[in-house]
C-alpha atoms as a PDB file:
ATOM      1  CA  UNK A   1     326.557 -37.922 228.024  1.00  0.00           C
ATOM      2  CA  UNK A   2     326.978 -38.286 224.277  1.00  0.00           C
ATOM      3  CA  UNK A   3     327.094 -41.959 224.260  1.00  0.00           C
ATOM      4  CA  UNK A   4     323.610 -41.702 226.821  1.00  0.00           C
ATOM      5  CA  UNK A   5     322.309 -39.644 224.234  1.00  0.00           C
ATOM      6  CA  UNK A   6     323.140 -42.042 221.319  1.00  0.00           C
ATOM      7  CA  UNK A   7     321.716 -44.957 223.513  1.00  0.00           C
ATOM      8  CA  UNK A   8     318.112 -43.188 224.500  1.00  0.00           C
ATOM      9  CA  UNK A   9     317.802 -42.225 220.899  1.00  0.00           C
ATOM     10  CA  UNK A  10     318.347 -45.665 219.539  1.00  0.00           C
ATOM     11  CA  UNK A  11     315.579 -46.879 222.406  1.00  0.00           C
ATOM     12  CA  UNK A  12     313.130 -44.356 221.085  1.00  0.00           C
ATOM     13  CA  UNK A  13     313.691 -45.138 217.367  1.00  0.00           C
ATOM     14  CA  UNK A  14     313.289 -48.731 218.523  1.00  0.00           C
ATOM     15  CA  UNK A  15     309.947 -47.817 220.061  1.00  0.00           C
ATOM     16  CA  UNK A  16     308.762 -45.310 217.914  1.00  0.00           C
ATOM     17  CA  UNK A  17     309.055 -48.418 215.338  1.00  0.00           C
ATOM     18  CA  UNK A  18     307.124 -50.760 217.679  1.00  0.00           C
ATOM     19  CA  UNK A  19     304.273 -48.067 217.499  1.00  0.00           C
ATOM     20  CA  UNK A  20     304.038 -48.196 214.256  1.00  0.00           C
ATOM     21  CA  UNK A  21     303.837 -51.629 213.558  1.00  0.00           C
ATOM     22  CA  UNK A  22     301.052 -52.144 216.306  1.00  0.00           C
ATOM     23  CA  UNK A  23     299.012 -49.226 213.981  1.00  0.00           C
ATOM     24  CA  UNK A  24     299.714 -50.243 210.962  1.00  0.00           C
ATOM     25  CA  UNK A  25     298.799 -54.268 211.473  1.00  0.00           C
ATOM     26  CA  UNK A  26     295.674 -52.801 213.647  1.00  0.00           C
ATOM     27  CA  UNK A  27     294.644 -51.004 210.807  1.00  0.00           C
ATOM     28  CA  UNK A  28     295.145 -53.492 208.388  1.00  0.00           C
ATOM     29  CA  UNK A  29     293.311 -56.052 210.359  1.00  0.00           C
ATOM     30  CA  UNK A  30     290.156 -53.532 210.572  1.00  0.00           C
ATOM     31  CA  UNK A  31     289.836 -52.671 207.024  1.00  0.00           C
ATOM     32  CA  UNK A  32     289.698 -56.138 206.590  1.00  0.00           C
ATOM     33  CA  UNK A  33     286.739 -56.903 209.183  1.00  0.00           C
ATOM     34  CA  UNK A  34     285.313 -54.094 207.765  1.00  0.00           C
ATOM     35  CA  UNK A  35     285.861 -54.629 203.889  1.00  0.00           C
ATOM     36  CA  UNK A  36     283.978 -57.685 204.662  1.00  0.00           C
ATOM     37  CA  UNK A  37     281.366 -56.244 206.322  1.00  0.00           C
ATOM     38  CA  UNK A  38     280.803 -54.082 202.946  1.00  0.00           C
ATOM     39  CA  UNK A  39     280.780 -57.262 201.024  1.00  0.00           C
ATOM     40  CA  UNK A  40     278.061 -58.984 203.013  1.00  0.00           C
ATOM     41  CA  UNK A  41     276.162 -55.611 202.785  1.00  0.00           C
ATOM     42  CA  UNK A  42     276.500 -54.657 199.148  1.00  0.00           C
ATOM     43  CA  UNK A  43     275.658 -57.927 197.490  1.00  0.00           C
ATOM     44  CA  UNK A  44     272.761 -59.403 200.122  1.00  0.00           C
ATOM     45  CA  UNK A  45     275.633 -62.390 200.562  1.00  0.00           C
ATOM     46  CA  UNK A  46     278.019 -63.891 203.071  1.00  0.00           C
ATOM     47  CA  UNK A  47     281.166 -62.850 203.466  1.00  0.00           C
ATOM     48  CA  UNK A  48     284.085 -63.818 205.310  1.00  0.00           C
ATOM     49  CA  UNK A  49     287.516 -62.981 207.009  1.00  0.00           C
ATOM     50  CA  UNK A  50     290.664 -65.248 206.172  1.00  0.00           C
ATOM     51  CA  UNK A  51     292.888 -65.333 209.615  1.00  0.00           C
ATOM     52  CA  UNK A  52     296.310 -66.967 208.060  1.00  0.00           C
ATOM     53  CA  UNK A  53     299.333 -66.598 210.681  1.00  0.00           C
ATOM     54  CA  UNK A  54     301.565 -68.634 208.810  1.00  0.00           C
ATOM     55  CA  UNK A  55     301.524 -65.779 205.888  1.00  0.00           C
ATOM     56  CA  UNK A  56     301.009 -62.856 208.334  1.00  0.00           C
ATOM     57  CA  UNK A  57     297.409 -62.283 206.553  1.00  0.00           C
ATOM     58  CA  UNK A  58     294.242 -61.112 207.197  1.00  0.00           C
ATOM     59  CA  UNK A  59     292.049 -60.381 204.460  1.00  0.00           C
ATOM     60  CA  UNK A  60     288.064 -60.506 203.615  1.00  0.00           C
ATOM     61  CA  UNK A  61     286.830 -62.481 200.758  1.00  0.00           C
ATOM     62  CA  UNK A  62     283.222 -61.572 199.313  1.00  0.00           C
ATOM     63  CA  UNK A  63     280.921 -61.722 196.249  1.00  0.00           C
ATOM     64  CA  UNK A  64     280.972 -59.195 193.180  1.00  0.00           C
ATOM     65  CA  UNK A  65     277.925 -59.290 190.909  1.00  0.00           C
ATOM     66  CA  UNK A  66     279.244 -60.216 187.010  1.00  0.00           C
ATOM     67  CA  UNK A  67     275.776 -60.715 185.773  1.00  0.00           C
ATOM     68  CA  UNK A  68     272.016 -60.959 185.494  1.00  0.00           C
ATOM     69  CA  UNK A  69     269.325 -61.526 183.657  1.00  0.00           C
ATOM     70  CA  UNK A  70     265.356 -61.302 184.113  1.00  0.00           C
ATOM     71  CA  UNK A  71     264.053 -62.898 180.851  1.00  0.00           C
ATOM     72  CA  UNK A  72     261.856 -59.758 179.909  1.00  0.00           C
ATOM     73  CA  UNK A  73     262.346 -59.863 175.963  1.00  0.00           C
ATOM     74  CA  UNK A  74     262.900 -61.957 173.228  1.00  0.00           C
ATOM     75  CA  UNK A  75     266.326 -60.329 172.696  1.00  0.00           C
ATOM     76  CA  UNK A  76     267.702 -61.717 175.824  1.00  0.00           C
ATOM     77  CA  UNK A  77     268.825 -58.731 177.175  1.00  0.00           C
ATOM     78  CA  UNK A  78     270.686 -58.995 180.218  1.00  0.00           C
ATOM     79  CA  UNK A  79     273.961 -57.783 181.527  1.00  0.00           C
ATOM     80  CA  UNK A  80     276.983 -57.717 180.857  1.00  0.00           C
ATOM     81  CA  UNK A  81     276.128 -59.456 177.400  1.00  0.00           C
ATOM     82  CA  UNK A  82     272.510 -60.558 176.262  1.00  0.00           C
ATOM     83  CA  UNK A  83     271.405 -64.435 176.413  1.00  0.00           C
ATOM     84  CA  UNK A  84     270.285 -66.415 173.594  1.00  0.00           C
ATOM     85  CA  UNK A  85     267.073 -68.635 173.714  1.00  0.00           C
ATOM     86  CA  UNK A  86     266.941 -71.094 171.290  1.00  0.00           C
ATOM     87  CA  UNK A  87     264.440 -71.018 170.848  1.00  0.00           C
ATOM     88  CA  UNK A  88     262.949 -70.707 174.174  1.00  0.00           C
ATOM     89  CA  UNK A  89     259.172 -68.776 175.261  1.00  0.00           C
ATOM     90  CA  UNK A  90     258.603 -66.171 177.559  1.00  0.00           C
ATOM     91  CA  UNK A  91     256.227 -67.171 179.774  1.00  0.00           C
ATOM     92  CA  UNK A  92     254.288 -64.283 181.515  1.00  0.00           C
ATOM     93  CA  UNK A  93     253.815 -66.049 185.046  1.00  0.00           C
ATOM     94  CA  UNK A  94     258.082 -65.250 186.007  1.00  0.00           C
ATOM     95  CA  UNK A  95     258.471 -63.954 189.461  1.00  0.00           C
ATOM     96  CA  UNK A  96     258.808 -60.645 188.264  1.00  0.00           C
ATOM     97  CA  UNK A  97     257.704 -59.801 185.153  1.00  0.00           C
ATOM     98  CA  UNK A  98     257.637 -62.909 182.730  1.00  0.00           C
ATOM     99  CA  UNK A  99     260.272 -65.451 182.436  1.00  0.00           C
ATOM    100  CA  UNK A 100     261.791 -68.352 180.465  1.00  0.00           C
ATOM    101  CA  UNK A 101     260.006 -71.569 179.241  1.00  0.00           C
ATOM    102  CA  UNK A 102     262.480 -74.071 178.194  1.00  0.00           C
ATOM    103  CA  UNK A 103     261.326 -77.775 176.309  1.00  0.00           C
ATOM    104  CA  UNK A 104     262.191 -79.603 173.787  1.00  0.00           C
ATOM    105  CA  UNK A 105     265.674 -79.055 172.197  1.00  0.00           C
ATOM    106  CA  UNK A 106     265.200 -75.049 173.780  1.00  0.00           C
ATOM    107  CA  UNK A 107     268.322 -74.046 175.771  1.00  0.00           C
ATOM    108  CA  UNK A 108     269.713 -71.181 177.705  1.00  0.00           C
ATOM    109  CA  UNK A 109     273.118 -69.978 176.083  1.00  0.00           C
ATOM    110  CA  UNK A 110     275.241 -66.946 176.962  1.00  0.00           C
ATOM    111  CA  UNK A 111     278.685 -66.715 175.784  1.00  0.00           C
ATOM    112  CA  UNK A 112     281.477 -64.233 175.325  1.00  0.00           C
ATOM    113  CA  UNK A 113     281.784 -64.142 178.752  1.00  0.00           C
ATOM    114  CA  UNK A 114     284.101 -61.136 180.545  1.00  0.00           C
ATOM    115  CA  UNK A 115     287.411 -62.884 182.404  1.00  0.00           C
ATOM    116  CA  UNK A 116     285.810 -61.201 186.035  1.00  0.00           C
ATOM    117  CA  UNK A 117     283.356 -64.490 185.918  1.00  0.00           C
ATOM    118  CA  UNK A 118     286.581 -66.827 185.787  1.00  0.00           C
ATOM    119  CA  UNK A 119     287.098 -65.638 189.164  1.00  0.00           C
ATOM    120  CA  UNK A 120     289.548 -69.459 190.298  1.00  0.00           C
ATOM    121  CA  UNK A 121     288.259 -68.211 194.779  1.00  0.00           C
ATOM    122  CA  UNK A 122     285.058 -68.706 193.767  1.00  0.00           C
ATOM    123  CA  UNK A 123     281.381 -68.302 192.266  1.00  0.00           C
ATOM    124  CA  UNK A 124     277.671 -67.467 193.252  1.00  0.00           C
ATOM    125  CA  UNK A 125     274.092 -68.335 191.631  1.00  0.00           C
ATOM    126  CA  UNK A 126     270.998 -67.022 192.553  1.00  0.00           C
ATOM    127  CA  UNK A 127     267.898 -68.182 190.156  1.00  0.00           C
ATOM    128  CA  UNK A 128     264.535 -69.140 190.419  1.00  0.00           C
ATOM    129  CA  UNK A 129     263.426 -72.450 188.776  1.00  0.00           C
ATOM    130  CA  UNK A 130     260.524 -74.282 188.219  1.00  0.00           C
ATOM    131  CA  UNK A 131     261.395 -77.700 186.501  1.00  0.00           C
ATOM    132  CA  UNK A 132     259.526 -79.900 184.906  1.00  0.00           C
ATOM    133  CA  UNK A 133     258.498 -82.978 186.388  1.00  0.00           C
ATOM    134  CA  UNK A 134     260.691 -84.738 183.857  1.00  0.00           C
ATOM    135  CA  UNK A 135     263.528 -85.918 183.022  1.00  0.00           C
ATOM    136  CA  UNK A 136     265.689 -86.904 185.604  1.00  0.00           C
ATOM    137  CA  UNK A 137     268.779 -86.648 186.328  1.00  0.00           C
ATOM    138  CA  UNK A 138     268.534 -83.269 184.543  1.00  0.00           C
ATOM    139  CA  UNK A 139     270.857 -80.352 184.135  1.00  0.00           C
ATOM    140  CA  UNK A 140     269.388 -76.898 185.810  1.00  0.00           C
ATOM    141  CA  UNK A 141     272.391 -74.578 184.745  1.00  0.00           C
ATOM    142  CA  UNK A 142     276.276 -74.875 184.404  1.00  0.00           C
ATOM    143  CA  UNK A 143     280.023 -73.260 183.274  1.00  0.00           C
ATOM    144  CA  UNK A 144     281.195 -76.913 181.749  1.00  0.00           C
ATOM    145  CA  UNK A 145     284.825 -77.456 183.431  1.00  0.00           C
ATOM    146  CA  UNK A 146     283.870 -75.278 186.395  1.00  0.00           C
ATOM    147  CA  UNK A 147     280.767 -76.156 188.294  1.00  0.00           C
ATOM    148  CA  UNK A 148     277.246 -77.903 187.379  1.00  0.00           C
ATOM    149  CA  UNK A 149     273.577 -77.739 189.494  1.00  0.00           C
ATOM    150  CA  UNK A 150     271.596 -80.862 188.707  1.00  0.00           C
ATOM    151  CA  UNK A 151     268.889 -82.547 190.037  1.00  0.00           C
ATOM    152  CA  UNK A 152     270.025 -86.185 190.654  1.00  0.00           C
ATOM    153  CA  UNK A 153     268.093 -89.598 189.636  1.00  0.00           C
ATOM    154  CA  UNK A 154     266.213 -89.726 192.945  1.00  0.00           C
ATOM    155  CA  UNK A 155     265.610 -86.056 192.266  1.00  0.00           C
ATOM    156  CA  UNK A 156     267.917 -84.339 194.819  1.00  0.00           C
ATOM    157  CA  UNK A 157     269.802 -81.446 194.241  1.00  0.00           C
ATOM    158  CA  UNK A 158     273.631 -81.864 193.446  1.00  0.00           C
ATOM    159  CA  UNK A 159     276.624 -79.593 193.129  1.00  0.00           C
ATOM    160  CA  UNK A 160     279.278 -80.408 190.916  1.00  0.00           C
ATOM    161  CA  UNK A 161     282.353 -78.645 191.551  1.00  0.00           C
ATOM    162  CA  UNK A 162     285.524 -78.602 189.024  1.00  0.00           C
ATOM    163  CA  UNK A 163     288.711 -78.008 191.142  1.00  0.00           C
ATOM    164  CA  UNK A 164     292.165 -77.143 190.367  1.00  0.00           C
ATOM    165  CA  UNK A 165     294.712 -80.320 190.799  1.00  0.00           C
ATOM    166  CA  UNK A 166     297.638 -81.985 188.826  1.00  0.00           C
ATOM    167  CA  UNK A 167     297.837 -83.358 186.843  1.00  0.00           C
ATOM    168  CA  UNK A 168     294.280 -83.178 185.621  1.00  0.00           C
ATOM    169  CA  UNK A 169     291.251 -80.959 187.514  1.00  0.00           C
ATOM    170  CA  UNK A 170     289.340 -83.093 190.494  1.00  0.00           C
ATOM    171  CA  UNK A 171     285.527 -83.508 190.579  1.00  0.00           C
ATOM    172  CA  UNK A 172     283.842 -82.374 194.190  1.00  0.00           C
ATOM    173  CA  UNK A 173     280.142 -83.601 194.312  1.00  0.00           C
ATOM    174  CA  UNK A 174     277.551 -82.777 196.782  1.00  0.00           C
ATOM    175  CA  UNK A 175     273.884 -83.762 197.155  1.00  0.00           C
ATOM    176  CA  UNK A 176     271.169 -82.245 199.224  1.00  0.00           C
ATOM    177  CA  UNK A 177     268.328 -83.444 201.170  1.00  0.00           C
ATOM    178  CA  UNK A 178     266.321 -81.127 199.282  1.00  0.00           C
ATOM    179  CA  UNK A 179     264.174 -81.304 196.259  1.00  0.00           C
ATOM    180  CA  UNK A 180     262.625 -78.320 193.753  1.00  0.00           C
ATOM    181  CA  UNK A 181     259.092 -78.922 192.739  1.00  0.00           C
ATOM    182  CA  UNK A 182     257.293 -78.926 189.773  1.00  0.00           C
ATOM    183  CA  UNK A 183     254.275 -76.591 190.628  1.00  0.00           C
ATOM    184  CA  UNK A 184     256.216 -73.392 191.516  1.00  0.00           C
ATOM    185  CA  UNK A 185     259.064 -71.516 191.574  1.00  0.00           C
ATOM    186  CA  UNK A 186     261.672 -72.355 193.667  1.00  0.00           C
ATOM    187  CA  UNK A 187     265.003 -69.575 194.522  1.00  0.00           C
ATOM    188  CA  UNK A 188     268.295 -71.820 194.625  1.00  0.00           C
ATOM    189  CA  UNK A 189     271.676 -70.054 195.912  1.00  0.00           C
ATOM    190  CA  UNK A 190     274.638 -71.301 195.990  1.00  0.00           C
ATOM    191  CA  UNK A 191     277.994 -69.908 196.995  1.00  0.00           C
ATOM    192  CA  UNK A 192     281.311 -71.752 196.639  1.00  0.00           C
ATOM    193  CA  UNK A 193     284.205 -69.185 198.271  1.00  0.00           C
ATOM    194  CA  UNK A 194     287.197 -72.029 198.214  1.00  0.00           C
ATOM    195  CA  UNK A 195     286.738 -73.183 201.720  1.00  0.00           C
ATOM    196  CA  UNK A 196     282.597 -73.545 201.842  1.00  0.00           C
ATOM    197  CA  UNK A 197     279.637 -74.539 199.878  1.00  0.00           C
ATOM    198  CA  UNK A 198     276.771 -72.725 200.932  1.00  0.00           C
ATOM    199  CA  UNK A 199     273.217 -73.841 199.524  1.00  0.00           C
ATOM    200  CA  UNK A 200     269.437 -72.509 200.023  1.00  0.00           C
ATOM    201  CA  UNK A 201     266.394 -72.871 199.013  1.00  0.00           C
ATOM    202  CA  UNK A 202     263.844 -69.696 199.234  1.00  0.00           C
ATOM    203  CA  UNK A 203     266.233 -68.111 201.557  1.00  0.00           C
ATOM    204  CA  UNK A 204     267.093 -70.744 204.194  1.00  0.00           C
ATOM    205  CA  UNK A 205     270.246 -72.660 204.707  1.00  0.00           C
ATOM    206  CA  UNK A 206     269.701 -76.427 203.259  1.00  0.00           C
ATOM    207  CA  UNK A 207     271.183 -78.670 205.756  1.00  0.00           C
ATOM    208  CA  UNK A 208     274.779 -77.963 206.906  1.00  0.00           C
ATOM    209  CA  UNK A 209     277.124 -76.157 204.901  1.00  0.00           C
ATOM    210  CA  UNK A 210     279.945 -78.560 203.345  1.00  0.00           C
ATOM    211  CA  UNK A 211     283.801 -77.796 204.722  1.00  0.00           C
ATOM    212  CA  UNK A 212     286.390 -78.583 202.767  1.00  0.00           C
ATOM    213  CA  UNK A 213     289.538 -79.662 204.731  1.00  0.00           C
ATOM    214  CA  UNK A 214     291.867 -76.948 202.914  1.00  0.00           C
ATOM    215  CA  UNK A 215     291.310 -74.326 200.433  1.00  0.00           C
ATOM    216  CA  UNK A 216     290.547 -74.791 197.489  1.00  0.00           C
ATOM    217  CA  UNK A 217     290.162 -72.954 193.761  1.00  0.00           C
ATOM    218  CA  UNK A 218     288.306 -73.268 190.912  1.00  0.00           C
ATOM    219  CA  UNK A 219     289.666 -75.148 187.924  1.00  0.00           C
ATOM    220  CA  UNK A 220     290.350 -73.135 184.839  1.00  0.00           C
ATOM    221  CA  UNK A 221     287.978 -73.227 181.511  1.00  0.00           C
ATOM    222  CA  UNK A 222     288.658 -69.924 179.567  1.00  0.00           C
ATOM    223  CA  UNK A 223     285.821 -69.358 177.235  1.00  0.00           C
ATOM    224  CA  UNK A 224     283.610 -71.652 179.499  1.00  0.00           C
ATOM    225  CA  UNK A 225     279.476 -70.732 178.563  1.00  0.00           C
ATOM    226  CA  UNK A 226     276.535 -70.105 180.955  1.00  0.00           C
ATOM    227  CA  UNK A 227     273.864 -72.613 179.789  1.00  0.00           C
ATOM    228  CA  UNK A 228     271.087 -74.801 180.731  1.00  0.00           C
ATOM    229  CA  UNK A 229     272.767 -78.046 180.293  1.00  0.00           C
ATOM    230  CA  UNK A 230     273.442 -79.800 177.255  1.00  0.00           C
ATOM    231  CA  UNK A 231     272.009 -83.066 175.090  1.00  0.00           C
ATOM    232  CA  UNK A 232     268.873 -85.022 176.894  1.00  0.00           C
ATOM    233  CA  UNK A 233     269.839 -84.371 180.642  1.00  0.00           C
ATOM    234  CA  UNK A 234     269.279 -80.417 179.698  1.00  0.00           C
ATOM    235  CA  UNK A 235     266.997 -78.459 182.195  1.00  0.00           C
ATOM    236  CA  UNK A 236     263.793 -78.434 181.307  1.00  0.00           C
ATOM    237  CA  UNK A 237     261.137 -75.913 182.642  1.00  0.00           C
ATOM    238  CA  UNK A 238     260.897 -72.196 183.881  1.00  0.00           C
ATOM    239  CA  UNK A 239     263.754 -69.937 184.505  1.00  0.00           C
ATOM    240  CA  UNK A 240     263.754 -66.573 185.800  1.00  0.00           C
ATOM    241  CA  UNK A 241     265.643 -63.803 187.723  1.00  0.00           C
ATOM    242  CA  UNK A 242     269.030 -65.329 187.125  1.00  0.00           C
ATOM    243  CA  UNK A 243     272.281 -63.826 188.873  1.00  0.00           C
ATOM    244  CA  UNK A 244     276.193 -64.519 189.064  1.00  0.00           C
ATOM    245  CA  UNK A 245     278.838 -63.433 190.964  1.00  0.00           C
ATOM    246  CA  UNK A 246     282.305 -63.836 191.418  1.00  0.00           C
ATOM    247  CA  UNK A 247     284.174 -64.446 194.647  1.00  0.00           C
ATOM    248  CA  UNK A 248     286.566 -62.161 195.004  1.00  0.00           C
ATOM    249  CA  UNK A 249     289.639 -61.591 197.830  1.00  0.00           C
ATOM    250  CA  UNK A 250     290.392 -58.750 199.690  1.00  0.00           C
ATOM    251  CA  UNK A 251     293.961 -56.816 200.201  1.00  0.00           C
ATOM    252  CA  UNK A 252     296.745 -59.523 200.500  1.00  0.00           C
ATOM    253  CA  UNK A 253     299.382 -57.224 202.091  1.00  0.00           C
ATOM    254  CA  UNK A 254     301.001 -59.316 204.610  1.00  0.00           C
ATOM    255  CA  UNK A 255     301.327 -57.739 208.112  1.00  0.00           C
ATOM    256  CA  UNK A 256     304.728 -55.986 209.495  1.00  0.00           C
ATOM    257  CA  UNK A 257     307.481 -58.272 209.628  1.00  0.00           C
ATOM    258  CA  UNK A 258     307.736 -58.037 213.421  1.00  0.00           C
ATOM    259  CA  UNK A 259     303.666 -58.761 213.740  1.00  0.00           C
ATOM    260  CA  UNK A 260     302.929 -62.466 215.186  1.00  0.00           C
ATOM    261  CA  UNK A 261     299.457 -63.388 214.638  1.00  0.00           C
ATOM    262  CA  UNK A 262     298.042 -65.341 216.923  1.00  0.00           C
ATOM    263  CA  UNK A 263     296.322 -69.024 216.437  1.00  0.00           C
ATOM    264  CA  UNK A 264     295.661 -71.144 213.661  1.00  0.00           C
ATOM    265  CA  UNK A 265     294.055 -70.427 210.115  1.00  0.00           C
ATOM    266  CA  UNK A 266     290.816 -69.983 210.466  1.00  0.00           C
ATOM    267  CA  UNK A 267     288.125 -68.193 208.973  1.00  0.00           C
ATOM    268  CA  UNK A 268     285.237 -65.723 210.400  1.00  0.00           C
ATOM    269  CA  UNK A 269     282.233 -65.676 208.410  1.00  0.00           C
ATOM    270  CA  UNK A 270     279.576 -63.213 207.589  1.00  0.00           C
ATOM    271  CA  UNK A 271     275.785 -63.537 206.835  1.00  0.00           C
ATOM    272  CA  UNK A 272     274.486 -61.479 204.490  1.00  0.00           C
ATOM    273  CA  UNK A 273     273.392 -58.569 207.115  1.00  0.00           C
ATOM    274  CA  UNK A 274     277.516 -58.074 207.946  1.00  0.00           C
ATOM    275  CA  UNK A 275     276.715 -60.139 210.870  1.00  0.00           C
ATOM    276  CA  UNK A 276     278.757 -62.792 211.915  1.00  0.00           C
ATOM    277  CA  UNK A 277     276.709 -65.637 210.942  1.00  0.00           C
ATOM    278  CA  UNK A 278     275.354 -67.504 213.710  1.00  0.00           C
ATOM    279  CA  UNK A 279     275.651 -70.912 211.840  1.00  0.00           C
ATOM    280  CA  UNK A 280     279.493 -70.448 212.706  1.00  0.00           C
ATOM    281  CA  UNK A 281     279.737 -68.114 215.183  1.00  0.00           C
ATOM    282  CA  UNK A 282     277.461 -67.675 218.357  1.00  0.00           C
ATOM    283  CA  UNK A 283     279.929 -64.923 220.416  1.00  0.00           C
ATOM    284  CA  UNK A 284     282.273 -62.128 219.372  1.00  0.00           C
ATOM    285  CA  UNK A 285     285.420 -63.266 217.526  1.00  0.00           C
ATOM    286  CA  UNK A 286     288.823 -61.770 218.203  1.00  0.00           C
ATOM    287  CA  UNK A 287     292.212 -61.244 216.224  1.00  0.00           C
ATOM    288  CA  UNK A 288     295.049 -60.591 218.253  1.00  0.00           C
ATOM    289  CA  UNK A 289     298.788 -60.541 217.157  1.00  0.00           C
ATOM    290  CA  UNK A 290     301.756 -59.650 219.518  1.00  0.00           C
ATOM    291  CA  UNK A 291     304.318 -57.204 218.956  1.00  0.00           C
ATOM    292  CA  UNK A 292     307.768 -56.401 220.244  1.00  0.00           C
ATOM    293  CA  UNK A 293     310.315 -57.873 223.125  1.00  0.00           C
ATOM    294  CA  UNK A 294     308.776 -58.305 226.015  1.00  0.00           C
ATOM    295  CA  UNK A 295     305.644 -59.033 223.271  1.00  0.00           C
ATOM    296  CA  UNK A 296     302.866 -56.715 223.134  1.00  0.00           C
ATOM    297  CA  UNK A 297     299.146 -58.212 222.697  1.00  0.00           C
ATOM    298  CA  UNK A 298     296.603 -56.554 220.524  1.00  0.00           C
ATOM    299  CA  UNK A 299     293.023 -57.801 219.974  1.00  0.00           C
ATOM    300  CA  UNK A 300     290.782 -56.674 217.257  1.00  0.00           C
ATOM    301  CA  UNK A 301     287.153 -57.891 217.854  1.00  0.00           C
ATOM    302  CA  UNK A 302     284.352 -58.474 215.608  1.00  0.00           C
ATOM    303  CA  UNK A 303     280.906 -58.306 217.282  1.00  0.00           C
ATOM    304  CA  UNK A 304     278.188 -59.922 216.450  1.00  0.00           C
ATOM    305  CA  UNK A 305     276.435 -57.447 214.784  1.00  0.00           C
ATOM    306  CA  UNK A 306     279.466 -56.679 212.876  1.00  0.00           C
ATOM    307  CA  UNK A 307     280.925 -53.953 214.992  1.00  0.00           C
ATOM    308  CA  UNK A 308     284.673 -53.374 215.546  1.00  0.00           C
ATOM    309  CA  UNK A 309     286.846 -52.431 218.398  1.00  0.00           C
ATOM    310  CA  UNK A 310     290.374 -53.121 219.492  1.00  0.00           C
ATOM    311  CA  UNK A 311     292.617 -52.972 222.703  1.00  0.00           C
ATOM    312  CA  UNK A 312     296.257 -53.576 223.937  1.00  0.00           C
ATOM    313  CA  UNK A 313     296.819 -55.552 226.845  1.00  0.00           C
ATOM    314  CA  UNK A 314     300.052 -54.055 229.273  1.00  0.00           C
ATOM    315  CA  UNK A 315     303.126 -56.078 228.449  1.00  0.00           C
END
């Protein structure tokens, strides 16, 4: 009887542990479908879920605002630190309020920078420009050694990305079919998360969004400005409602040791409604990670609409 005893107790140890690890990696798993969710919902942005088996992670990646400025005084007051015009003019036709005239040898310089905009996962821009018909190529804003927006010879937009390689940081350039005119004000996003460029114009999706074949981070500038270009190519033009964020990653805890996520890496993305984004994803996307001997299948689905629910399947 005693050694019955010893061997029942060991089996419900063994499955009391089993439980456990099915909660806990469910749980972790939803906070991060969920902490995306947030993301996509607190900064008007996509978001997105990183689905890594080989590490045992899942884990949501999203924007955190670091900055903005609207261009409403001549002391350049913005936040986290104020701007400098130099000289620049406040024009009082901005988008809201007035904005910034720049011509001549004006530029757009803000420095002392905090380290939360050296974010290496990632960056975002939101502004509203309205360049002047000349020069071109010309500079519309940049963080030298990390990224640069430009508008190219034949007047296209290009991104300019500064990534992280050995011995010496690698160049990624895109251009878009896509053009900013003269005559008005124009909003440009972009969003660069390590594994997608995302550009728009006024709100809608230019073209396809660029994939790069594995992740990748940001190169590292410590001390690097936010300006409007530099020597002739500088912007020239209007500038107003400017914003930055940072991408930022979620919790990294890796899953229980005796967790198996299922699949490949991938990645589940997010408009910014916490939606999945229908660019990517046109049905319900599902996690699922096995458990235990015979194995134990869990799945953890993300709707549509960014609702959540999960089931086990019998063994």
């Amino acid at each position: 009887m005693a050694i019955i005893g010893t061997l029942m107790g060991i089996g419900v140890g063994a499955f009391a542990s089993l439980g456990r690890a099915d909660r806990q990696a469910t749980g972790q798993v939803k906070d991060a479908l969920r902490a995306a969710r947030l993301y996509a919902l607190r900064a008007s942005a996509p978001a997105a879920v990183v689905v890594d088996p080989a590490n045992r992670e899942v884990f949501a990646t999203g924007l955190t605002a670091t900055g903005n400025w609207h261009f409403e005084d001549d002391a350049g007051t913005g936040w986290p630190v104020p701007a400098r015009y130099e000289p620049g003019t406040l024009l009082r036709e901005g988008v809201i309020g007035s904005a910034l005239s720049i011509g001549g040898d004006d530029v757009l310089l803000i420095t002392d920078l905090p380290s939360r905009f050296d974010s290496p996962q990632g960056f975002g821009v939101d502004v509203f420009l309205r360049p002047a018909a000349e020069p071109r190529p010309m500079t519309l804003l940049e963080r030298p050694g990390r990224w640069q927006l430009r508008l190219d010879d034949n007047d296209r937009l290009e991104v300019r990305l500064m990534l992280a390689a050995h011995p010496e940081p690698e160049e990624f350039r895109v251009s878009f079919d896509a053009q900013l005119p003269d005559t008005r004000f124009t909003e440009l996003s972009v969003l660069f998360d390590g594994r997608v460029l995302h550009v728009a114009l006024d709100g809608r999706r230019v073209g396809e969004d660029t994939l790069l074949t594995t992740p990748r981070t940001l190169a590292a500038a410590p001390g690097s400005v936010l300006r409007s270009g530099d020597g002739v190519l500088r912007f020239r033009g209007a500038i107003d409602e400017l914003s930055v964020a940072a991408v930022v990653e979620g919790d990294h805890r890796p899953l229980p040791a005796d967790v198996t996520l299922d699949g490949a890496l991938r990645v589940l993305r997010l408009d910014g409604f916490g939606h999945l984004d229908p660019a990517w994803h046109r049905t319900p996307q599902q996690v699922s990670f096995e458990t235990g001997e015979p194995p134990r299948r869990t799945v953890i689905e993300l709707g549509v609409l960014g609702t959540v629910r999960s089931w086990t399947d019998a063994p």
